[in-house]
C-alpha atoms as a PDB file:
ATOM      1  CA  UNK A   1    -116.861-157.244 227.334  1.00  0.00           C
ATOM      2  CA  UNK A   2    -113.265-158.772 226.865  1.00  0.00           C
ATOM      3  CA  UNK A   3    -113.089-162.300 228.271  1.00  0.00           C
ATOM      4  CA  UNK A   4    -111.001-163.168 231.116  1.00  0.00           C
ATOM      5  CA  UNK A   5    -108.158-164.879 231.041  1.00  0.00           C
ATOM      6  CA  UNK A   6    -106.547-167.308 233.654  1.00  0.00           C
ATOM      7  CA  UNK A   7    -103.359-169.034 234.404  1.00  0.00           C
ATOM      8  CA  UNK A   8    -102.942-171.452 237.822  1.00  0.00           C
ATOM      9  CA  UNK A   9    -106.654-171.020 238.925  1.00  0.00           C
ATOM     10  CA  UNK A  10    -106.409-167.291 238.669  1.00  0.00           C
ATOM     11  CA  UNK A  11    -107.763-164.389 236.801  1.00  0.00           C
ATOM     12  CA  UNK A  12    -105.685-161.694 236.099  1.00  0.00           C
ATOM     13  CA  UNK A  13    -107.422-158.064 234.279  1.00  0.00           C
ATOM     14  CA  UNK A  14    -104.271-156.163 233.954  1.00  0.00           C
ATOM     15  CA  UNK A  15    -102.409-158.162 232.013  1.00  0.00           C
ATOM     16  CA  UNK A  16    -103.867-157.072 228.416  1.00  0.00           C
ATOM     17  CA  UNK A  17    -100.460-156.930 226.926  1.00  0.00           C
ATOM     18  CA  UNK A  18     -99.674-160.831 228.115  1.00  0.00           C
ATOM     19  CA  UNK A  19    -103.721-162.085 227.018  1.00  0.00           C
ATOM     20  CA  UNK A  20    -102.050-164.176 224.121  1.00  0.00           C
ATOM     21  CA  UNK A  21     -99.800-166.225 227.057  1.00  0.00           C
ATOM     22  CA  UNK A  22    -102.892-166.558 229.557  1.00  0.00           C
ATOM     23  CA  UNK A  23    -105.898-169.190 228.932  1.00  0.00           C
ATOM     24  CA  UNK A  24    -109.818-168.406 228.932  1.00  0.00           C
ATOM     25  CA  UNK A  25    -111.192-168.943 231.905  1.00  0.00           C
ATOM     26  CA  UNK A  26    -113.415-171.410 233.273  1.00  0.00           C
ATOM     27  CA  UNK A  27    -115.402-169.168 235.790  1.00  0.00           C
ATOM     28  CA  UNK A  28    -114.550-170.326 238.837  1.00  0.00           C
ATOM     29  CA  UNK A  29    -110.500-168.904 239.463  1.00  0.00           C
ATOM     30  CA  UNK A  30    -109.738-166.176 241.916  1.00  0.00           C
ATOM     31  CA  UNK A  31    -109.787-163.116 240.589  1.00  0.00           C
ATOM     32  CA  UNK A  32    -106.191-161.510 240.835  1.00  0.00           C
ATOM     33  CA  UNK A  33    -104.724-158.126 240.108  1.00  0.00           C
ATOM     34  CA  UNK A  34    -100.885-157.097 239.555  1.00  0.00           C
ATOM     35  CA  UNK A  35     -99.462-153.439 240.221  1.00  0.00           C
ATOM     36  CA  UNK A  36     -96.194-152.250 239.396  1.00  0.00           C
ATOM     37  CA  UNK A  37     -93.393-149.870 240.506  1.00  0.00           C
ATOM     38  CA  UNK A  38     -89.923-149.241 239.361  1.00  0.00           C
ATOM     39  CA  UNK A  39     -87.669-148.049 241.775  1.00  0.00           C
ATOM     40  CA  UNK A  40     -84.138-147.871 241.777  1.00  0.00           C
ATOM     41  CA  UNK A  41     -81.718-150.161 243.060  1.00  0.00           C
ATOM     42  CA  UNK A  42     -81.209-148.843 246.335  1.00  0.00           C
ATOM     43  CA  UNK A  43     -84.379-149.244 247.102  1.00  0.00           C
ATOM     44  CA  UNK A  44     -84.389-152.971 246.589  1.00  0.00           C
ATOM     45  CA  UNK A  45     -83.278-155.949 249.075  1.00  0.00           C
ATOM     46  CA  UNK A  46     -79.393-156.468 248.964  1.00  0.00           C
ATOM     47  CA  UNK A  47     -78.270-159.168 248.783  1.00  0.00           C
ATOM     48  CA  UNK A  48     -77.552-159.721 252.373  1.00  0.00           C
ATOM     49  CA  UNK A  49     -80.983-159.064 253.624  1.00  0.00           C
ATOM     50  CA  UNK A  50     -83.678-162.166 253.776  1.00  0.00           C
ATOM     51  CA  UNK A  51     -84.935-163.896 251.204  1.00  0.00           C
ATOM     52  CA  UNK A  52     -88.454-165.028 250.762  1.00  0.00           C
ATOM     53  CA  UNK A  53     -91.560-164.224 253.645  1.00  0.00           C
ATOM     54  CA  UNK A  54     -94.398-166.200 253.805  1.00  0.00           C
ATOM     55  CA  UNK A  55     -96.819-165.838 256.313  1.00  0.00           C
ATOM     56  CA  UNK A  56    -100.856-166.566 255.813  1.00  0.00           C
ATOM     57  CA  UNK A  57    -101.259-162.883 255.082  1.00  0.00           C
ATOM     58  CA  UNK A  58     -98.807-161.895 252.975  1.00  0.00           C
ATOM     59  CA  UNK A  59     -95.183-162.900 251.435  1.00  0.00           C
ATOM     60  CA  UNK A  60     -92.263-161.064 249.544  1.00  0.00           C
ATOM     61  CA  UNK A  61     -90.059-163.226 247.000  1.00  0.00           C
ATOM     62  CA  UNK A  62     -86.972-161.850 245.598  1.00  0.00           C
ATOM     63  CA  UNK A  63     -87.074-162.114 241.688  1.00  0.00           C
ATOM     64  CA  UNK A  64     -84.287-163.147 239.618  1.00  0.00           C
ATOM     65  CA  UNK A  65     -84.008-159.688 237.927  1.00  0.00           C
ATOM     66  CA  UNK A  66     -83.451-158.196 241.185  1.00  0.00           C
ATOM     67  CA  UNK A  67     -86.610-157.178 242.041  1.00  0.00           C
ATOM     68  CA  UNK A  68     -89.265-158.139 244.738  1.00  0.00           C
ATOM     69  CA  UNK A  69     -92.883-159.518 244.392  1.00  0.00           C
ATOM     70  CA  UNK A  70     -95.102-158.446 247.408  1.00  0.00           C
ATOM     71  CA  UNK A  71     -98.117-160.480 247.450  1.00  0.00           C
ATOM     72  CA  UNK A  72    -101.012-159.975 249.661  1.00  0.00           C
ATOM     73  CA  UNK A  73    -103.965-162.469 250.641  1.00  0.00           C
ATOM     74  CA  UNK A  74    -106.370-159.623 251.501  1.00  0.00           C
ATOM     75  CA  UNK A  75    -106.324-157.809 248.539  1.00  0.00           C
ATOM     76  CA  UNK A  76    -105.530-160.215 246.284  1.00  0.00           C
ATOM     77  CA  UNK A  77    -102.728-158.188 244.726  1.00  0.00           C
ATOM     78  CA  UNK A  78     -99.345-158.772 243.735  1.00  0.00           C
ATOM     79  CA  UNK A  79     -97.052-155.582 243.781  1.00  0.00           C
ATOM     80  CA  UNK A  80     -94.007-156.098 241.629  1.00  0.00           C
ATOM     81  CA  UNK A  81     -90.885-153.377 242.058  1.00  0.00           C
ATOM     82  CA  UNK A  82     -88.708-153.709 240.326  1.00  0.00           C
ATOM     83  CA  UNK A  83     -85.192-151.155 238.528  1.00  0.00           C
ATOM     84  CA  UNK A  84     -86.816-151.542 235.495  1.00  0.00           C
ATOM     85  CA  UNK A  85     -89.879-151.301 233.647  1.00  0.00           C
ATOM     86  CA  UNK A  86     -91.662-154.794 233.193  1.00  0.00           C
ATOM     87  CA  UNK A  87     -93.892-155.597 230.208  1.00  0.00           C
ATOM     88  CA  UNK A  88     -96.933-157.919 230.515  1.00  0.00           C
ATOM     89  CA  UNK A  89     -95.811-160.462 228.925  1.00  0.00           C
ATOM     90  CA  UNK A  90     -92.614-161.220 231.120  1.00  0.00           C
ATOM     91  CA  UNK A  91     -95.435-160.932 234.245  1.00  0.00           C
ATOM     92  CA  UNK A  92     -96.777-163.224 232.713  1.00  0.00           C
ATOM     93  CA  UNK A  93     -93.918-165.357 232.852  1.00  0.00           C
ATOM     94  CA  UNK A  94     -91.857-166.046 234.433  1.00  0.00           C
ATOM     95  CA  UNK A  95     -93.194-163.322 237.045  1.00  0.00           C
ATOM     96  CA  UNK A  96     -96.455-165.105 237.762  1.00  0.00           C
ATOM     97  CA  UNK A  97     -94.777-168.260 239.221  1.00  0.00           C
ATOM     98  CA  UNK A  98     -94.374-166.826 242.473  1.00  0.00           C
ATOM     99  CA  UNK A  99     -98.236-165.653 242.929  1.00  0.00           C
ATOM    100  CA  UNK A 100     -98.641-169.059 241.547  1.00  0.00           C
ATOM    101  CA  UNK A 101     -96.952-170.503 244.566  1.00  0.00           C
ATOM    102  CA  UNK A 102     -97.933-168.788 247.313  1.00  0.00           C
ATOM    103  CA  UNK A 103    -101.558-168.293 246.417  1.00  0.00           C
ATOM    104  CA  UNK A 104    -101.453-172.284 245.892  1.00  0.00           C
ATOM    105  CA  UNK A 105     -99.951-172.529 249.205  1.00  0.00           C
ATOM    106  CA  UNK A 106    -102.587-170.495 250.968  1.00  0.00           C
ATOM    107  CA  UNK A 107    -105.872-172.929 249.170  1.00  0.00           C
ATOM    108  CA  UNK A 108    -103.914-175.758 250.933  1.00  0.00           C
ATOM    109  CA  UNK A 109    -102.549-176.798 247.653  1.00  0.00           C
ATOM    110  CA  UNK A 110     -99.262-178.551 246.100  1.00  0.00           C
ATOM    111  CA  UNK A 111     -97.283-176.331 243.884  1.00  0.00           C
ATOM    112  CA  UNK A 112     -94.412-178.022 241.849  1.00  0.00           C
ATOM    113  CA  UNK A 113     -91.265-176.527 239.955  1.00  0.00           C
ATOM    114  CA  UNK A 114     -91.928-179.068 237.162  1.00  0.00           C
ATOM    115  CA  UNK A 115     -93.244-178.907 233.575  1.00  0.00           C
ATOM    116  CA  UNK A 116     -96.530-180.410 232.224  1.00  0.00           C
ATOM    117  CA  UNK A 117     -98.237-181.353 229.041  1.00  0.00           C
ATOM    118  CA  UNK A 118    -101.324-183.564 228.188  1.00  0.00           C
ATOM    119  CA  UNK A 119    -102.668-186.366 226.077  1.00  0.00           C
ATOM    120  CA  UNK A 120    -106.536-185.736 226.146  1.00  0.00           C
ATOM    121  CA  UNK A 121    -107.288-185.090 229.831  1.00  0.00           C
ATOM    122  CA  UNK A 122    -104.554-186.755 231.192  1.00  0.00           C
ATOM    123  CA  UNK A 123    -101.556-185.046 232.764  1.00  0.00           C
ATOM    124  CA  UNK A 124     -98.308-185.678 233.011  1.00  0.00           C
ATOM    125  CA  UNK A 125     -95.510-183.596 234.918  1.00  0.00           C
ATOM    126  CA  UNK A 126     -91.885-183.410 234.232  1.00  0.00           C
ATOM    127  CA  UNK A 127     -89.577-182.861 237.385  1.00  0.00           C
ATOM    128  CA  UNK A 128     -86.081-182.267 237.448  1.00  0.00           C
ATOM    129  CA  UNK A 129     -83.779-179.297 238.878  1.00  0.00           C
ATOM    130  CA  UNK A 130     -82.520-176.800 237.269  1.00  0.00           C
ATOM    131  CA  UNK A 131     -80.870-177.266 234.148  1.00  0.00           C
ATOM    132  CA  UNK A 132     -82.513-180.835 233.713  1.00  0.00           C
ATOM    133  CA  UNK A 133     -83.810-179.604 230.493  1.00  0.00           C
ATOM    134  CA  UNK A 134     -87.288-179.465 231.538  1.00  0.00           C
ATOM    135  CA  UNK A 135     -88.899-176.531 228.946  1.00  0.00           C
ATOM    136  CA  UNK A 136     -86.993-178.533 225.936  1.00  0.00           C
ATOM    137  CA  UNK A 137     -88.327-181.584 227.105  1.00  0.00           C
ATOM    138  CA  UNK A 138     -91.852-180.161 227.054  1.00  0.00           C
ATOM    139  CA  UNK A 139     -91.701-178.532 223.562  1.00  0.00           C
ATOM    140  CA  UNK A 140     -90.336-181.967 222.172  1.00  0.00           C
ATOM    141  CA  UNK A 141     -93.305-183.342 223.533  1.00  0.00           C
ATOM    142  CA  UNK A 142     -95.605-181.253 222.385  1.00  0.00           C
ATOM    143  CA  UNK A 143     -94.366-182.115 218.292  1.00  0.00           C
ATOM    144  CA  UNK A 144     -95.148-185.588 219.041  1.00  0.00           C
ATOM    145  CA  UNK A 145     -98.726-184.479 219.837  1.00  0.00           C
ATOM    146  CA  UNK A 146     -99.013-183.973 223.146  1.00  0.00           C
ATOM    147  CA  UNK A 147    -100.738-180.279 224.770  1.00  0.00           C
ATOM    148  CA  UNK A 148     -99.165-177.935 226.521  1.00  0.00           C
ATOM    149  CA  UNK A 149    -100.054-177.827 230.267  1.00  0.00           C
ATOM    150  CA  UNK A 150     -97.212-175.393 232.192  1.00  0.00           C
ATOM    151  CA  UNK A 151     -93.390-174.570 230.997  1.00  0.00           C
ATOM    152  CA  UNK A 152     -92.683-173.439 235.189  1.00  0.00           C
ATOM    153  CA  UNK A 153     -95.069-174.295 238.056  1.00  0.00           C
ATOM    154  CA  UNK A 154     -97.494-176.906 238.222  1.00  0.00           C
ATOM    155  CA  UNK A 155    -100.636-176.439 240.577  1.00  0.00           C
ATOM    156  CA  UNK A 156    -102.365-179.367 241.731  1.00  0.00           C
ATOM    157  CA  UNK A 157    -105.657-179.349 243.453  1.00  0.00           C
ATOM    158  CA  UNK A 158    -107.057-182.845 244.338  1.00  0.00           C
ATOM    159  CA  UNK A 159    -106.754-184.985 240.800  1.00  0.00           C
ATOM    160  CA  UNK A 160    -107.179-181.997 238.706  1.00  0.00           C
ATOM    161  CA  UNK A 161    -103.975-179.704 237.666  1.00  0.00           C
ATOM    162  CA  UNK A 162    -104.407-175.879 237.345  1.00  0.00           C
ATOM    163  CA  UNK A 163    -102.528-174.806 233.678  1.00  0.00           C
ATOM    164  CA  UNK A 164    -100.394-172.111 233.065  1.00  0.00           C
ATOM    165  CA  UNK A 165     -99.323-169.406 230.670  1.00  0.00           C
ATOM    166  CA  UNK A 166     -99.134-170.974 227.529  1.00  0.00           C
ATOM    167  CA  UNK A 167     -96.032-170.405 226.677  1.00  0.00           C
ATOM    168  CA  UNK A 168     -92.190-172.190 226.762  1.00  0.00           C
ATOM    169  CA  UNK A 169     -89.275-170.437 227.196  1.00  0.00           C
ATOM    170  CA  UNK A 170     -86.365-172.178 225.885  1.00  0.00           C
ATOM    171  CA  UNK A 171     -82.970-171.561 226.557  1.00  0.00           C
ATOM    172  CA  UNK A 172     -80.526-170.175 223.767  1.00  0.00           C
ATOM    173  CA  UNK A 173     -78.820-173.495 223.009  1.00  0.00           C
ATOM    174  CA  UNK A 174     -82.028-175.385 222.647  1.00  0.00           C
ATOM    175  CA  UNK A 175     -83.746-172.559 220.670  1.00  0.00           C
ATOM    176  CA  UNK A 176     -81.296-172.306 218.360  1.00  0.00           C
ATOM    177  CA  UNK A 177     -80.811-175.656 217.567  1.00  0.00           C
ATOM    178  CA  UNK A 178     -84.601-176.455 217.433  1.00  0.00           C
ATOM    179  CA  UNK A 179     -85.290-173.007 215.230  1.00  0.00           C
ATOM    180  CA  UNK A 180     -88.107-171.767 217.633  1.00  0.00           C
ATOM    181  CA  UNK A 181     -88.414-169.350 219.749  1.00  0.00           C
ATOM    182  CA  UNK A 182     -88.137-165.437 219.924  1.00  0.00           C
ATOM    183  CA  UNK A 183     -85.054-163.629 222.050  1.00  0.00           C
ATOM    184  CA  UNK A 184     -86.710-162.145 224.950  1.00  0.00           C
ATOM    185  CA  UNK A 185     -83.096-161.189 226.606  1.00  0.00           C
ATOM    186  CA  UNK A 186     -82.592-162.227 230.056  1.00  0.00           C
ATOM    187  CA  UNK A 187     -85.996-161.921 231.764  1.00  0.00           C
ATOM    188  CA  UNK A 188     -86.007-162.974 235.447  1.00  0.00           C
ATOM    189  CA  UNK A 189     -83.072-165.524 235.995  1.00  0.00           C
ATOM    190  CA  UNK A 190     -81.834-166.234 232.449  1.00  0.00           C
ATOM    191  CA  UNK A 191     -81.857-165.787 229.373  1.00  0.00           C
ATOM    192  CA  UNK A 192     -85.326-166.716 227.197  1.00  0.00           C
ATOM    193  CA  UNK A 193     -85.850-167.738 223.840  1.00  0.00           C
ATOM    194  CA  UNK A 194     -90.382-168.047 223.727  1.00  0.00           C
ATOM    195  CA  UNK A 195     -92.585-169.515 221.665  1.00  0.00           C
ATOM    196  CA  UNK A 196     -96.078-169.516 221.711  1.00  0.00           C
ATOM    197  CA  UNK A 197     -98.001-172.725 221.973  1.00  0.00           C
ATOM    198  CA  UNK A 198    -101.325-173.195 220.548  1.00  0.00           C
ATOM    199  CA  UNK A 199    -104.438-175.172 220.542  1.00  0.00           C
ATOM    200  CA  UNK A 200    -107.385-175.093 223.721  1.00  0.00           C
ATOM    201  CA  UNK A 201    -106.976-177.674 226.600  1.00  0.00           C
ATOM    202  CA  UNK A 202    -109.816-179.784 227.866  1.00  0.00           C
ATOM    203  CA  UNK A 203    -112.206-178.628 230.971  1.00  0.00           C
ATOM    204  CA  UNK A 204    -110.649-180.769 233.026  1.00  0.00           C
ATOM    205  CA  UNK A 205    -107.246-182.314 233.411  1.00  0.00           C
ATOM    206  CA  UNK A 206    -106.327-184.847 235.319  1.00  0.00           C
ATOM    207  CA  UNK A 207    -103.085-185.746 237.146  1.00  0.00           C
ATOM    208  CA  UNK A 208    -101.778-189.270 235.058  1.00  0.00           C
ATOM    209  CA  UNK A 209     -98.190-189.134 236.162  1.00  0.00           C
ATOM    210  CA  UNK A 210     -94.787-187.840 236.643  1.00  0.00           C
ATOM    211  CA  UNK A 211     -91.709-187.993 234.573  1.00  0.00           C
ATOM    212  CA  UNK A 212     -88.411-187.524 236.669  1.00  0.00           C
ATOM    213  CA  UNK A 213     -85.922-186.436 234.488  1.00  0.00           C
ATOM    214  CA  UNK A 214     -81.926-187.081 234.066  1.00  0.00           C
ATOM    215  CA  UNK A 215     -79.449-187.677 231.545  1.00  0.00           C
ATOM    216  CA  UNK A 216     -77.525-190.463 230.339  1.00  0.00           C
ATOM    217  CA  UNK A 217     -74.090-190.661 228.558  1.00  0.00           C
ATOM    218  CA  UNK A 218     -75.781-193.688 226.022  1.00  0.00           C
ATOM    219  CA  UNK A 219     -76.640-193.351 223.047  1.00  0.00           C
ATOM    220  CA  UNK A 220     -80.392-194.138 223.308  1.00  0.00           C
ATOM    221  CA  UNK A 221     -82.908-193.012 226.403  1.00  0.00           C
ATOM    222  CA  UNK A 222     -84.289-195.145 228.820  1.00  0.00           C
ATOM    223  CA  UNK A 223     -87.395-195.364 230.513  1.00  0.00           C
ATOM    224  CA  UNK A 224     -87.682-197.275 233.806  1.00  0.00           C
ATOM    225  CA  UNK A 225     -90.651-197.149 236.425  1.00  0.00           C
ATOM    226  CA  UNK A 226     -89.909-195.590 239.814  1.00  0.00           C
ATOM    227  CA  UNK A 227     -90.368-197.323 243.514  1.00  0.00           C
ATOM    228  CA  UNK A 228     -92.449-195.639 245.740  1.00  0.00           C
ATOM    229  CA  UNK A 229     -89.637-194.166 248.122  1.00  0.00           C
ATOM    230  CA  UNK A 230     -88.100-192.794 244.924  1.00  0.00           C
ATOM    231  CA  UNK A 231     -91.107-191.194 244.060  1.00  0.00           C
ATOM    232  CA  UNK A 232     -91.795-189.643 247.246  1.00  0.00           C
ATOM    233  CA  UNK A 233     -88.194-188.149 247.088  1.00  0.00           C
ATOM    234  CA  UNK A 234     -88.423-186.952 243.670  1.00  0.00           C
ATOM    235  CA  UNK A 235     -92.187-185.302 244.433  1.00  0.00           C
ATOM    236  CA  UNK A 236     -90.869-183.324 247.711  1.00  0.00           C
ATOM    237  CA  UNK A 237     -87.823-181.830 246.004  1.00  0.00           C
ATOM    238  CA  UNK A 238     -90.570-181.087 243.674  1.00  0.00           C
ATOM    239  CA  UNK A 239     -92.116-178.642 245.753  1.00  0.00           C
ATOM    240  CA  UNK A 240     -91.884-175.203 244.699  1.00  0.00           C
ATOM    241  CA  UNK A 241     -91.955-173.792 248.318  1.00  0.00           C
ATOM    242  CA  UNK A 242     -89.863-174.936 251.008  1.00  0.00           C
ATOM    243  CA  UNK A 243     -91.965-174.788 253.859  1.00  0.00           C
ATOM    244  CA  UNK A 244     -93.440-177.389 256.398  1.00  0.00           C
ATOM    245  CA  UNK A 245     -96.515-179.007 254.603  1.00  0.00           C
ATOM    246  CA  UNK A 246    -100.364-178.149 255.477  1.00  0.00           C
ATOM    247  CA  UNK A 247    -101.411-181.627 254.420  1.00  0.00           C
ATOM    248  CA  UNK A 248     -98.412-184.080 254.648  1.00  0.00           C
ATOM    249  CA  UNK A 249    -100.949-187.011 253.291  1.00  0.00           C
ATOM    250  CA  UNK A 250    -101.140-185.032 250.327  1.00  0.00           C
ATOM    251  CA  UNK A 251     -97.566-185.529 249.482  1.00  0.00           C
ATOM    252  CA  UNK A 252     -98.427-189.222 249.634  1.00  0.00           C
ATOM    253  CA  UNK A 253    -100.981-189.159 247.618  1.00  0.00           C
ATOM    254  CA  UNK A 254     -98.602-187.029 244.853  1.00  0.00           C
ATOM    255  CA  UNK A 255     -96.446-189.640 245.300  1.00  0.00           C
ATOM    256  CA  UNK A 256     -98.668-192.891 244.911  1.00  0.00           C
ATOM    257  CA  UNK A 257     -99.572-191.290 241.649  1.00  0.00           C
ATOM    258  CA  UNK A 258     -97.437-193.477 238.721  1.00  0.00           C
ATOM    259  CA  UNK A 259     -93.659-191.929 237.776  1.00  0.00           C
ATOM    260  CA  UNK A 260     -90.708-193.178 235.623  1.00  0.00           C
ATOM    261  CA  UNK A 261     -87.198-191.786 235.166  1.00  0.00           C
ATOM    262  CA  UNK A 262     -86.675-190.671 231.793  1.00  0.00           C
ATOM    263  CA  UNK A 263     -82.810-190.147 230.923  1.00  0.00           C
ATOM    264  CA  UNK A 264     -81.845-189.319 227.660  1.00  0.00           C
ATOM    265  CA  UNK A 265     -78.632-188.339 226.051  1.00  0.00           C
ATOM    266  CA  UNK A 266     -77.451-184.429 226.208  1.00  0.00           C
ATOM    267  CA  UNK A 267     -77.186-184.092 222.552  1.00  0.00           C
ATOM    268  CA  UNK A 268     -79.603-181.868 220.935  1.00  0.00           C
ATOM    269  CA  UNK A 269     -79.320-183.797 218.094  1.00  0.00           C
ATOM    270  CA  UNK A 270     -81.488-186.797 219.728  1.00  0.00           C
ATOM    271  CA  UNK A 271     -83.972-184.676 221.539  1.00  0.00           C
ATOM    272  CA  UNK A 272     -87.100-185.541 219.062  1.00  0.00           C
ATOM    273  CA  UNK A 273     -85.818-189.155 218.834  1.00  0.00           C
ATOM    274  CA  UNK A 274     -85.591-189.170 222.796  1.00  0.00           C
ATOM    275  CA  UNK A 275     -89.001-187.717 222.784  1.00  0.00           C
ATOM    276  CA  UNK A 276     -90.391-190.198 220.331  1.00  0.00           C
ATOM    277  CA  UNK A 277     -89.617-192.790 222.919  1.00  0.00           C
ATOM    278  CA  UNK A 278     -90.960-191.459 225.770  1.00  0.00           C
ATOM    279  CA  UNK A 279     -94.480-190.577 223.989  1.00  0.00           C
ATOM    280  CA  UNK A 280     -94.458-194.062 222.733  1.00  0.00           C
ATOM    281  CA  UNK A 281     -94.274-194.776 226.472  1.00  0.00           C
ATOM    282  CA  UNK A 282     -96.848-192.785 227.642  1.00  0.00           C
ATOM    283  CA  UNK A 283     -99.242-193.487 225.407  1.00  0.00           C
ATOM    284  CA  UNK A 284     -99.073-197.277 226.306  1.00  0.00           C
END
């Protein structure tokens, strides 16, 4: 019997072609499946009609390739449509992120737009908005040793985060200058340069802290810890779904849990140096 394999606390059968990007599973996710259906462009939302639904039953999300994911509670299904065919592996990601979401949402559980990677069983998530240089930040850490966690969405349920795919995808500048990576094309919102991480994560992993990200026009990076009202800022524009919270404590306690701002200088150039530092940090 093939084993399953699992990405943010869910099993997912028909993704054979994406098994090298999904995890092995612990035995207790939710088992999930994912249908497809191209259509043509006519047949998608415009533009000008509404964007994500969301209600405890089921919720569409527009993707960045101009399709739509339809996801349904009661089945536990997600129907992509999309104008083109899409291959396992780009379901796996970025596609997933928005099952990821929702079906995190409905367990009563924080999702994040954030990056993560681990030293032993201890966690730590990089936020920043788009273009913060969050997927380069996680592959620099993971050359000074660190494991990979999630390149997109970050599931947290109590103490303990939920991985996904095991995979980053760079963007062109980064993967070219690091020499990693393999040109996907534009898959989803942008353009996607992937590699492949390797290496088996603990049982358990266990939220440590968060890294806000920035940049800096100095030479050097600097590391600084956050206040508590910062945090709390920095955790709720975090949050991969903007909708009113089940369990507003539970932002709290995301944002009681230790943070610094990490800005470092643009220049690819610096990025292991930069990354040096902050694992240096970490670690003490």
């Amino acid at each position: 019997m093939r084993e399953s394999t699992a990405a943010y606390g869910l099993t997912f059968p028909d993704l054979v072609g994406g098994r090298e990007f999904l995890r092995p599973a612990r035995g207790d996710e939710t088992p999930w499946r994912i249908t497809r259906e191209v259509t043509g462009p006519a047949a998608l939302p415009t533009a000008g009609e509404p964007g994500d639904e969301l209600t405890d039953r089921h919720a569409v999300h527009p993707l960045g390739d101009g399709g739509v994911a339809r996801i349904d509670r009661a089945t536990r299904t997600t129907r992509l449509t999309t104008p083109h065919p899409v291959a396992d592996r780009e379901v796996v990601h970025p596609h997933l992120a928005s099952t990821a979401v929702v079906t995190a949402l409905w367990r009563g559980l924080p999702a994040l737009h954030a990056g993560a990677v681990a030293l032993g069983e201890n966690v730590f998530a990089l936020l920043g908005d788009r273009g913060a240089g969050k997927s380069t930040a996680v592959w620099s850490l993971l050359q000074q040793g660190f494991s990979h966690v999630s390149d997109d969405v970050v599931v947290v349920a109590g103490d303990e985060v939920l991985p996904g795919p095991r995979c980053v995808d760079l963007r062109a500048p980064a993967a070219r200058r690091l020499g990693v990576g393999e040109d996907l094309g534009v898959v989803g919102r942008r353009e996607r340069w992937r590699a492949a991480v390797p290496g088996e994560l603990p049982a358990t992993l266990r939220l440590a802290g968060f890294v806000h990200l920035d940049w800096t026009g100095a030479q050097r990076s600097t590391i600084g810890n956050l206040p508590f009202p910062q945090r709390l800022q920095g955790v709720a524009a975090a949050l991969a779904a903007r909708v009113p919270q089940h369990d507003p404590a539970g932002l709290l306690r995301l944002a009681a849990v230790p943070a610094v701002r990490w800005a470092r200088p643009r220049d690819l150039d610096r990025v292991h140096e930069s990354a040096a530092e902050l694992a240096s940090a970490l670690r003490g």
